[in-house]
N, C-alpha and C. Protein backbone atom coordinates (compact mmCIF):
# COMPACT_ATOMS: atom_id res chain seq x y z
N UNK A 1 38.50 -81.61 57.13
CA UNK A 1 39.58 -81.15 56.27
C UNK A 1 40.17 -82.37 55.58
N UNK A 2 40.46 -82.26 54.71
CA UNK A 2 40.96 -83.45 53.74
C UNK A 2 42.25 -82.56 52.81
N UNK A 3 43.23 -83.37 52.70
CA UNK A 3 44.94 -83.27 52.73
C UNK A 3 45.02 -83.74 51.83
N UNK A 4 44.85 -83.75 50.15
CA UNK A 4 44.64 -84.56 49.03
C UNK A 4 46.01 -84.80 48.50
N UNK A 5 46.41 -85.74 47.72
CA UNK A 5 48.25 -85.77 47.51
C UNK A 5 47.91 -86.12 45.71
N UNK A 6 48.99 -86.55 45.56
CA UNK A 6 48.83 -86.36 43.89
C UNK A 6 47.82 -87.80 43.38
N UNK A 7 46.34 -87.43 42.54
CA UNK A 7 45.73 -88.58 42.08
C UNK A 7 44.71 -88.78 43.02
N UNK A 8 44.59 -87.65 43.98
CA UNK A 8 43.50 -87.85 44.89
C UNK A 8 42.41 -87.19 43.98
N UNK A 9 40.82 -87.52 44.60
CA UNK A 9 39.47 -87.08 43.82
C UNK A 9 39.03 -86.70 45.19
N UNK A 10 38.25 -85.44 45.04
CA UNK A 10 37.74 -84.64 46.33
C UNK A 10 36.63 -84.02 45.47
N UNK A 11 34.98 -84.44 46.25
CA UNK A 11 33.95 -83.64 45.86
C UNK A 11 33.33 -83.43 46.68
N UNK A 12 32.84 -82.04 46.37
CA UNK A 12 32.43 -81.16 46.89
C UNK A 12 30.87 -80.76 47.06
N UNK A 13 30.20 -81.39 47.55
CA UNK A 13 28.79 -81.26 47.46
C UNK A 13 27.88 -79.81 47.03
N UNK A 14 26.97 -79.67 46.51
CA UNK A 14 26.28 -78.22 46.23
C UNK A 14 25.26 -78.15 47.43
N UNK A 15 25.42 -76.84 47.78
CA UNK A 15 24.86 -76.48 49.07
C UNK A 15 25.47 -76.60 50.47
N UNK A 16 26.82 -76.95 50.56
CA UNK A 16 27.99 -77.14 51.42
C UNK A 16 29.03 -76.24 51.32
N UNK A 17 28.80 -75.46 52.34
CA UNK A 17 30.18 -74.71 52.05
C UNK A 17 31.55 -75.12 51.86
N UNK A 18 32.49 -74.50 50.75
CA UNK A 18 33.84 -75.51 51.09
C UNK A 18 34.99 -74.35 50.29
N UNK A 19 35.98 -74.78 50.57
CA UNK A 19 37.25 -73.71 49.90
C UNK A 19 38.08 -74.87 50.02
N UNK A 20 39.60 -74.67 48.85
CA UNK A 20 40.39 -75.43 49.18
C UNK A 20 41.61 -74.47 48.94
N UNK A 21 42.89 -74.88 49.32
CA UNK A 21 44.52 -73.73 49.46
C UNK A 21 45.27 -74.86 48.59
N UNK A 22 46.19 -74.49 47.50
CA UNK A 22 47.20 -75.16 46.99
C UNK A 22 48.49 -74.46 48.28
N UNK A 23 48.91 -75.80 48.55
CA UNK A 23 50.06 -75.68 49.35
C UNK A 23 51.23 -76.30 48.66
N UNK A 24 51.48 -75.75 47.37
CA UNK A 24 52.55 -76.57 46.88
C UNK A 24 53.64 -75.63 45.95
N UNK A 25 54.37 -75.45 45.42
CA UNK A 25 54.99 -74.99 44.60
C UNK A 25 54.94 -75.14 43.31
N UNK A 26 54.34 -76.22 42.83
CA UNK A 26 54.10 -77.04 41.76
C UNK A 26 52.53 -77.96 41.88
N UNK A 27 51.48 -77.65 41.00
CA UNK A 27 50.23 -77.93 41.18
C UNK A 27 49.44 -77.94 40.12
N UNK A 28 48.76 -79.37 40.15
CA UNK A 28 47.57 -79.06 38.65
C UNK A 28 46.26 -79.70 39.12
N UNK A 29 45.25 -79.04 39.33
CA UNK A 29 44.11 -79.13 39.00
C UNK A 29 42.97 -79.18 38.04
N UNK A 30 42.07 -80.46 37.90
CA UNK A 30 40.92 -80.17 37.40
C UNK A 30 39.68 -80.34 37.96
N UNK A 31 39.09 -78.98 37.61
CA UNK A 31 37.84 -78.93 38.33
C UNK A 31 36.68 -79.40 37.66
N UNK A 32 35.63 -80.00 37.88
CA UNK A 32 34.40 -80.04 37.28
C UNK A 32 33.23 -79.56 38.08
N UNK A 33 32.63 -78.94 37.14
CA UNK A 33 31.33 -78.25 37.63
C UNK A 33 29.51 -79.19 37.15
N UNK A 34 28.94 -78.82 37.70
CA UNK A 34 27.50 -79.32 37.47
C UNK A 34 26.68 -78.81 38.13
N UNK A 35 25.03 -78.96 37.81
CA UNK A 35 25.48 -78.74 36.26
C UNK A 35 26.00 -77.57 35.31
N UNK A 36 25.71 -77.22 34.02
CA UNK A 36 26.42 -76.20 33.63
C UNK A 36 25.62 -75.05 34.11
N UNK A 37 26.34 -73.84 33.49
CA UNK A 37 26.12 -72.75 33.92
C UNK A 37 26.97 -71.52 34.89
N UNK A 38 28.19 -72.46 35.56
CA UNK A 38 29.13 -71.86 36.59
C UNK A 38 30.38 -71.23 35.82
N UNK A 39 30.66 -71.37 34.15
CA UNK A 39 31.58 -70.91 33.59
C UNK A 39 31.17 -69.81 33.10
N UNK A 40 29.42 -69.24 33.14
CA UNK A 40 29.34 -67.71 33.56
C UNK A 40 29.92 -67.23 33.94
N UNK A 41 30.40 -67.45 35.01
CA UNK A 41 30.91 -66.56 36.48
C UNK A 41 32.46 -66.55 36.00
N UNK A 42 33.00 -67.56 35.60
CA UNK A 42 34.42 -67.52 35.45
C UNK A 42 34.52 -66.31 34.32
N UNK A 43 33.67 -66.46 33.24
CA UNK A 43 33.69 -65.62 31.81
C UNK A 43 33.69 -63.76 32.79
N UNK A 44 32.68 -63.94 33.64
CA UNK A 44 32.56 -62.53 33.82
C UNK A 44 33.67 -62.18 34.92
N UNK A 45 34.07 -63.05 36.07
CA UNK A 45 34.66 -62.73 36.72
C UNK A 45 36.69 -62.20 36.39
N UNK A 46 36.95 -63.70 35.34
CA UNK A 46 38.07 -63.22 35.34
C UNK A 46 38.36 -63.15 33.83
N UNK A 47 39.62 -63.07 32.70
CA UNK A 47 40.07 -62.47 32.15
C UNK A 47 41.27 -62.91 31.06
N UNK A 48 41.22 -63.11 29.68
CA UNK A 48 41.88 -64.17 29.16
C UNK A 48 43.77 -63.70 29.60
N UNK A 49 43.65 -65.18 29.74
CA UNK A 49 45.60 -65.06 30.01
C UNK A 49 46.27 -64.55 28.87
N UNK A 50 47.39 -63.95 29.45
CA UNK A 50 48.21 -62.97 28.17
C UNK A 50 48.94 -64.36 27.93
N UNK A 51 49.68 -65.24 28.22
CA UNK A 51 50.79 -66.08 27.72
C UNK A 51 50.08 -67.33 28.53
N UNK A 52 50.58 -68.43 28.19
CA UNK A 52 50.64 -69.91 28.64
C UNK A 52 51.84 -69.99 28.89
N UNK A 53 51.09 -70.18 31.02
CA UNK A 53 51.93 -70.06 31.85
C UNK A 53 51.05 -69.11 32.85
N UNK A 54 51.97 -69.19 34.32
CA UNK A 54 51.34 -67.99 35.45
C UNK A 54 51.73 -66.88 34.84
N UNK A 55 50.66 -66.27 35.27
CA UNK A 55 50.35 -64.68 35.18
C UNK A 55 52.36 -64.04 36.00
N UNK A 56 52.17 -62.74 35.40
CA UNK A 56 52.92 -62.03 36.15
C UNK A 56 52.37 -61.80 37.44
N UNK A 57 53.95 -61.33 38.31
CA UNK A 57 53.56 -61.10 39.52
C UNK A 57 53.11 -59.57 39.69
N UNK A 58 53.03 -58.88 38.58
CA UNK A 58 52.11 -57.67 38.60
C UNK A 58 50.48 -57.85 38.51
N UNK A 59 50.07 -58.87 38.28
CA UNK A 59 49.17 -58.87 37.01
C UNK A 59 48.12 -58.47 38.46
N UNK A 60 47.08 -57.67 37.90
CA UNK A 60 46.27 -56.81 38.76
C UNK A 60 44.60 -58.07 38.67
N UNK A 61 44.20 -58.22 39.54
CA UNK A 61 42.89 -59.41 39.39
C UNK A 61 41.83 -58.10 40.40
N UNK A 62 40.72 -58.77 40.15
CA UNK A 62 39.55 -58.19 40.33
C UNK A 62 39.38 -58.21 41.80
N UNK A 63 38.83 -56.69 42.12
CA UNK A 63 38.99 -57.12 43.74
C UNK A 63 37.82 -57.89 44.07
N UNK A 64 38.15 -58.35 45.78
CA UNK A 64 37.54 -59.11 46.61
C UNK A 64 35.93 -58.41 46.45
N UNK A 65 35.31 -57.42 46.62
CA UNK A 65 33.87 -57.00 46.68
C UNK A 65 33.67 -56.97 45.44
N UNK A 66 34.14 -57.02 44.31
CA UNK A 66 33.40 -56.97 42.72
C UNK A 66 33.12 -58.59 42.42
N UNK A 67 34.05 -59.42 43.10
CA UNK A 67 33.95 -60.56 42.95
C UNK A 67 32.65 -61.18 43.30
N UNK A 68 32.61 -60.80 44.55
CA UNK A 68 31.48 -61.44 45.80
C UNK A 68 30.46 -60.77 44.70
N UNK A 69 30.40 -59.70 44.47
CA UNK A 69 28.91 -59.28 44.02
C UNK A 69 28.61 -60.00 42.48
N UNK A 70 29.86 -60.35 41.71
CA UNK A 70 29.49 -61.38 40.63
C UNK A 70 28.83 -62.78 40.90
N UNK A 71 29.58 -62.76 42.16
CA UNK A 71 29.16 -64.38 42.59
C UNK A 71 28.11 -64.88 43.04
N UNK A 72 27.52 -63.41 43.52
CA UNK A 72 26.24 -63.57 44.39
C UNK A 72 25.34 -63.75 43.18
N UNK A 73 25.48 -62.93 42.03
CA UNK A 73 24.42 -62.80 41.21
C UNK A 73 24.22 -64.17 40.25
N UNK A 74 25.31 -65.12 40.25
CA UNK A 74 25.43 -66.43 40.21
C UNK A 74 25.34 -67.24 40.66
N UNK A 75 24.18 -67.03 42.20
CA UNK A 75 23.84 -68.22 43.67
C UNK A 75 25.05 -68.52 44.22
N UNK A 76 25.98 -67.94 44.14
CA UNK A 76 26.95 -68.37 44.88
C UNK A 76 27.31 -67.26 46.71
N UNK A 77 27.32 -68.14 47.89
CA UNK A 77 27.57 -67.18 49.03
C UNK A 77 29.29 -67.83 49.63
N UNK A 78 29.07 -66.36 49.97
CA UNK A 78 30.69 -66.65 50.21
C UNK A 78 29.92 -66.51 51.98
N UNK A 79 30.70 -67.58 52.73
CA UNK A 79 30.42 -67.47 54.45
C UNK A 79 31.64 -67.15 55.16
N UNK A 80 32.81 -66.69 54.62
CA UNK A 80 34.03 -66.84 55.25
C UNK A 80 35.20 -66.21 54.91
N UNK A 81 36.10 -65.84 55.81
CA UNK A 81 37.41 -65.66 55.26
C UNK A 81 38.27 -66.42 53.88
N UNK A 82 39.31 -65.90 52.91
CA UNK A 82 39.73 -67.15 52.50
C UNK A 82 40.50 -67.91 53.38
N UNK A 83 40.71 -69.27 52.90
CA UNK A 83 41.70 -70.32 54.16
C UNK A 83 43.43 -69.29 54.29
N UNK A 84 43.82 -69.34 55.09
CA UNK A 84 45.17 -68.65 55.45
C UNK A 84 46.21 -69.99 55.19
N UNK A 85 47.54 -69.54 54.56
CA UNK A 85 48.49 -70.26 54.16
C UNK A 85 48.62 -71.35 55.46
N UNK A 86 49.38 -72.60 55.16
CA UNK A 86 49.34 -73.89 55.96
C UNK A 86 50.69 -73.26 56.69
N UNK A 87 50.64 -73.50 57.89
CA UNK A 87 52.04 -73.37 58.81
C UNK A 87 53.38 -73.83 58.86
């Protein structure tokens, strides 16, 4: 497990399982992918933002089994629960 703080770099090997939890109130990430091809999955999975900024706390997202089955069809396996909030 690795505890990243602001300006940390964390990669993630292909073929390694891995998940990560924002534990913060305030958070920015950038991700990079390689090679291309994984912004398929984002295009099909999720859904252009109505405003710049978080979503409402209504805002309805795709369930957990439509997901997995997008993901699968994109080599991606899910092995696990998601991580549960930090204590």
């Amino acid at each position: 497990m690795i505890e990243a703080v602001a300006g940390s770099l964390v990669y993630g090997p292909r073929d390694v399982a891995h998940a990560f939890r924002v534990d913060s109130d305030e958070a920015r990430l950038l991700l990079f992918f390689g090679p291309a091809g994984v912004e398929r999955f984002f295009r099909e999975a999720g859904k252009p933002a109505r405003s710049v900024g978080l979503p409402p706390a209504d805002e309805q997202f795709i369930d957990l089994g439509a997901l997995m089955k997008i993901g699968n069809s994109y080599g991606q396996e899910y092995v696990g629960s998601p991580l549960p909030p930090k204590d």
